[in-house]
C-alpha atoms as a PDB file:
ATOM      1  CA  UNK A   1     -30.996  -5.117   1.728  1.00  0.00           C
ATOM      2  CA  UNK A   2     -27.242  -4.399   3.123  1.00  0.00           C
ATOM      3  CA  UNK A   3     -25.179  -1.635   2.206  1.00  0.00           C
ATOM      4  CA  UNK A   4     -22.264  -2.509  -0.175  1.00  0.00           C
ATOM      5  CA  UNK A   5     -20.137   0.063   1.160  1.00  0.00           C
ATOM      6  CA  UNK A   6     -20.257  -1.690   5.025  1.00  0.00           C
ATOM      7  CA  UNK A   7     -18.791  -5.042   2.994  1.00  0.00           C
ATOM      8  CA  UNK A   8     -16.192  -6.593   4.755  1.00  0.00           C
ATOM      9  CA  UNK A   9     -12.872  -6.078   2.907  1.00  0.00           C
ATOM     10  CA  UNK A  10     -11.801  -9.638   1.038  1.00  0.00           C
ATOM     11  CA  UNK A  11      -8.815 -11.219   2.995  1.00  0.00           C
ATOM     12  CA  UNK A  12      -5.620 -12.567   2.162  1.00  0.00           C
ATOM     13  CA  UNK A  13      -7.040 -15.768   2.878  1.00  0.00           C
ATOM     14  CA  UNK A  14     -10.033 -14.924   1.052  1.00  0.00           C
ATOM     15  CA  UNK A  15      -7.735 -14.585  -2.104  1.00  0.00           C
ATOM     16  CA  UNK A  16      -5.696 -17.659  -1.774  1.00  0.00           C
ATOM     17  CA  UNK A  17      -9.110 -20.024  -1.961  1.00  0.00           C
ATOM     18  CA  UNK A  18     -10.073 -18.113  -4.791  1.00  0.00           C
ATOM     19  CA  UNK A  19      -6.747 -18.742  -6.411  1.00  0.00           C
ATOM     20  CA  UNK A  20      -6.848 -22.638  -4.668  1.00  0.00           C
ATOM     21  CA  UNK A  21      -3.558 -21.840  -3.671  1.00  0.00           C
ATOM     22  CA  UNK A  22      -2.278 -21.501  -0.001  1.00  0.00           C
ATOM     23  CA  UNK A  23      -2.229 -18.632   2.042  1.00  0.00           C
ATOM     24  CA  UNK A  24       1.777 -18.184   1.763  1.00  0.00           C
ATOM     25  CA  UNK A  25       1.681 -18.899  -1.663  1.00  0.00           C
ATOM     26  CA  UNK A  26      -0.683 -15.870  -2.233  1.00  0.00           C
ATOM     27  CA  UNK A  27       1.457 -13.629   0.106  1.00  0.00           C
ATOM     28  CA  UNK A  28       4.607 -13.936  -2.108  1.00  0.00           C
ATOM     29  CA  UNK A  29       2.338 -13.064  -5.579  1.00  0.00           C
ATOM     30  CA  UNK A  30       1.324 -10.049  -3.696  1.00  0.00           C
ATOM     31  CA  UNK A  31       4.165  -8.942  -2.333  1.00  0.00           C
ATOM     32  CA  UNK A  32       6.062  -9.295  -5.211  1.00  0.00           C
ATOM     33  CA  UNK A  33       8.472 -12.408  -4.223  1.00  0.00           C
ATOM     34  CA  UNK A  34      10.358 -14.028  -6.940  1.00  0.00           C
ATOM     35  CA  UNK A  35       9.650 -18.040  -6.482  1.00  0.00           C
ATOM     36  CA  UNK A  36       6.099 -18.531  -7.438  1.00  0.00           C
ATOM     37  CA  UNK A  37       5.067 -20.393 -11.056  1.00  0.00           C
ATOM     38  CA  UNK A  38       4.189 -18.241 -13.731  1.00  0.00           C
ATOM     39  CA  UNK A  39       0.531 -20.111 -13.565  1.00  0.00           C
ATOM     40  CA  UNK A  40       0.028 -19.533 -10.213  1.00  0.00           C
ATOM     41  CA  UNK A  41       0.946 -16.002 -10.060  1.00  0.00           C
ATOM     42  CA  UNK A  42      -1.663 -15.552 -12.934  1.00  0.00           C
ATOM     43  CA  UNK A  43      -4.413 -17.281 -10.642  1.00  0.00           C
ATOM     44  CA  UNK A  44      -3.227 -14.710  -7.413  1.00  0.00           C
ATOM     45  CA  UNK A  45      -3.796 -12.243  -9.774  1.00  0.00           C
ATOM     46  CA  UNK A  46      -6.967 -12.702 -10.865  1.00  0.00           C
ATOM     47  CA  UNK A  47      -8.411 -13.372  -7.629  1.00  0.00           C
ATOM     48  CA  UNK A  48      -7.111 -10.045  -6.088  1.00  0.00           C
ATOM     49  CA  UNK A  49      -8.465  -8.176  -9.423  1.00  0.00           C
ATOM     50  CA  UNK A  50     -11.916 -10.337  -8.962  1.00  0.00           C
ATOM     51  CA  UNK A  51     -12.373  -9.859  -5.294  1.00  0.00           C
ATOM     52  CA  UNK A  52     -10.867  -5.782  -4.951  1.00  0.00           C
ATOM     53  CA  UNK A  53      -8.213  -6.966  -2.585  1.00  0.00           C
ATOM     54  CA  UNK A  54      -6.282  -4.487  -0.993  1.00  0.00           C
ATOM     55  CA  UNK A  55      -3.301  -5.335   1.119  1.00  0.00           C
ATOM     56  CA  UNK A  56      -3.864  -4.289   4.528  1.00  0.00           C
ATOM     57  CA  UNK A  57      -1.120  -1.250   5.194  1.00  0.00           C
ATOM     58  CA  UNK A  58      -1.732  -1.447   8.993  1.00  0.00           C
ATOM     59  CA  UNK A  59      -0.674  -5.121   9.461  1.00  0.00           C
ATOM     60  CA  UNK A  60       1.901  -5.191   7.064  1.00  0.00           C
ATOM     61  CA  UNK A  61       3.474  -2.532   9.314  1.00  0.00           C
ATOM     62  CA  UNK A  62       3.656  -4.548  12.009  1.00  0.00           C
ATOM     63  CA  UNK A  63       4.692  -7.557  10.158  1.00  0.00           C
ATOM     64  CA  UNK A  64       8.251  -5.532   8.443  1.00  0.00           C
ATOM     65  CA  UNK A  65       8.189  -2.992  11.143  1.00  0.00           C
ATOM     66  CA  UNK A  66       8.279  -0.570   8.273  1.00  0.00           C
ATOM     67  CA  UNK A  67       6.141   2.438   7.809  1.00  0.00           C
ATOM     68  CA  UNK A  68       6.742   3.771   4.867  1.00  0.00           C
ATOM     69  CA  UNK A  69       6.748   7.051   6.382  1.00  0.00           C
ATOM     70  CA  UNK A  70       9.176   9.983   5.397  1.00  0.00           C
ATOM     71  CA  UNK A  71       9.469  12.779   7.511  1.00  0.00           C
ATOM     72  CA  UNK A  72      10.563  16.300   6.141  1.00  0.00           C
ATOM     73  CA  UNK A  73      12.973  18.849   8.447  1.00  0.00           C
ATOM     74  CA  UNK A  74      13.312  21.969   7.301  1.00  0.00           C
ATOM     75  CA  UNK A  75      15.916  24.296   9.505  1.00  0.00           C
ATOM     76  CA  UNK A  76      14.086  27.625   9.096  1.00  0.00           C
ATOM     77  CA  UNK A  77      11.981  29.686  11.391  1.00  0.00           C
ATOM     78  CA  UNK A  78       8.156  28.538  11.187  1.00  0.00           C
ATOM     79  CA  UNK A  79       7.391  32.312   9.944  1.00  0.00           C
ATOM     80  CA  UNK A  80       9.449  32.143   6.810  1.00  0.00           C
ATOM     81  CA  UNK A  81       8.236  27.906   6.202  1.00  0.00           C
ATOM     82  CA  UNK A  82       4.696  29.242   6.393  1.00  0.00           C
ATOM     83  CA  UNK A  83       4.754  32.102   4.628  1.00  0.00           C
ATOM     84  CA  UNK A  84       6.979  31.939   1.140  1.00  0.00           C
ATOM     85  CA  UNK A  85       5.957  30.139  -1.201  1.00  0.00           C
ATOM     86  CA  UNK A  86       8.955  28.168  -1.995  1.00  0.00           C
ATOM     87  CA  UNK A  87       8.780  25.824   0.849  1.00  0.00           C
ATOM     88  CA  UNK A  88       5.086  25.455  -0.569  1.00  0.00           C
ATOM     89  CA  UNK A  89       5.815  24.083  -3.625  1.00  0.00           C
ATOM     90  CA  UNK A  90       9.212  21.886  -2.240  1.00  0.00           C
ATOM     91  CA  UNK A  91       6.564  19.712   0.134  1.00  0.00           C
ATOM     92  CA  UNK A  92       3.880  19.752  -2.831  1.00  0.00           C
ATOM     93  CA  UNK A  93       6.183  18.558  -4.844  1.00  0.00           C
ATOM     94  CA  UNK A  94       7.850  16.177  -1.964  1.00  0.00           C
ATOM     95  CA  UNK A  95       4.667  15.130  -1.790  1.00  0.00           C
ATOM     96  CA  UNK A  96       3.565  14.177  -5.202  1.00  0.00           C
ATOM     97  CA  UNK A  97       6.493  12.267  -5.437  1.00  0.00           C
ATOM     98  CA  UNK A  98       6.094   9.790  -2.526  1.00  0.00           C
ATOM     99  CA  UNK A  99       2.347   9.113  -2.823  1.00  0.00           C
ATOM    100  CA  UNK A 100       3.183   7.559  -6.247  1.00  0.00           C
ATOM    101  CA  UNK A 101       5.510   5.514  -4.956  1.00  0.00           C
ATOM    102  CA  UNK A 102       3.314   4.438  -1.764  1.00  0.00           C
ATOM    103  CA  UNK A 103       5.307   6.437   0.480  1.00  0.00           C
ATOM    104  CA  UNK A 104       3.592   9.141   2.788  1.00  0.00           C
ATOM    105  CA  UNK A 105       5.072  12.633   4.072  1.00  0.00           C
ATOM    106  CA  UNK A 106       5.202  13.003   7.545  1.00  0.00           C
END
């Protein structure tokens, strides 16, 4: 018996024949693009809630040449940024803030 857990991840592609839609017609339901029949976006949907697909954050950064990435500078000595608490709570709080919007602190 296989282990689950070493399943291959469902595709894009994967989704679309699920959906019997094509391939770009999936990629605009899951990316959110305006253009796409009320029906079909329903049928996207389901297929990406039936199969556990995750977009793939790795190649969608090469496609938009977007990270998502948000880097942090703070213009005090490393002692004091490691040491009081403030600065602490500012990047926890940085933090919480861009991880629910699917944003990561750099």
């Amino acid at each position: 018996m296989s282990d689950p857990s070493f399943a291959p991840r469902p595709t894009l592609e994967a989704v679309a024949a699920r959906a019997g839609v094509s391939r770009a017609t999936a990629s605009r339901v899951v990316n959110g693009s305006e253009g796409v029949r009320a029906p079909l976006v329903e049928r996207v949907r389901k297929a990406v809630d039936e199969l556990g697909y995750v977009p793939n954050q790795a190649a969608r950064t090469l496609v938009t040449r977007r990270n998502d990435a948000i880097a942090v500078v703070v213009a005090e000595p490393e002692t004091r940024f490691f040491t009081d608490p403030f600065f602490a709570q500012q990047v926890r709080g940085i933090s919480k803030e861009l991880t629910a919007r699917d944003n990561q602190l750099v």
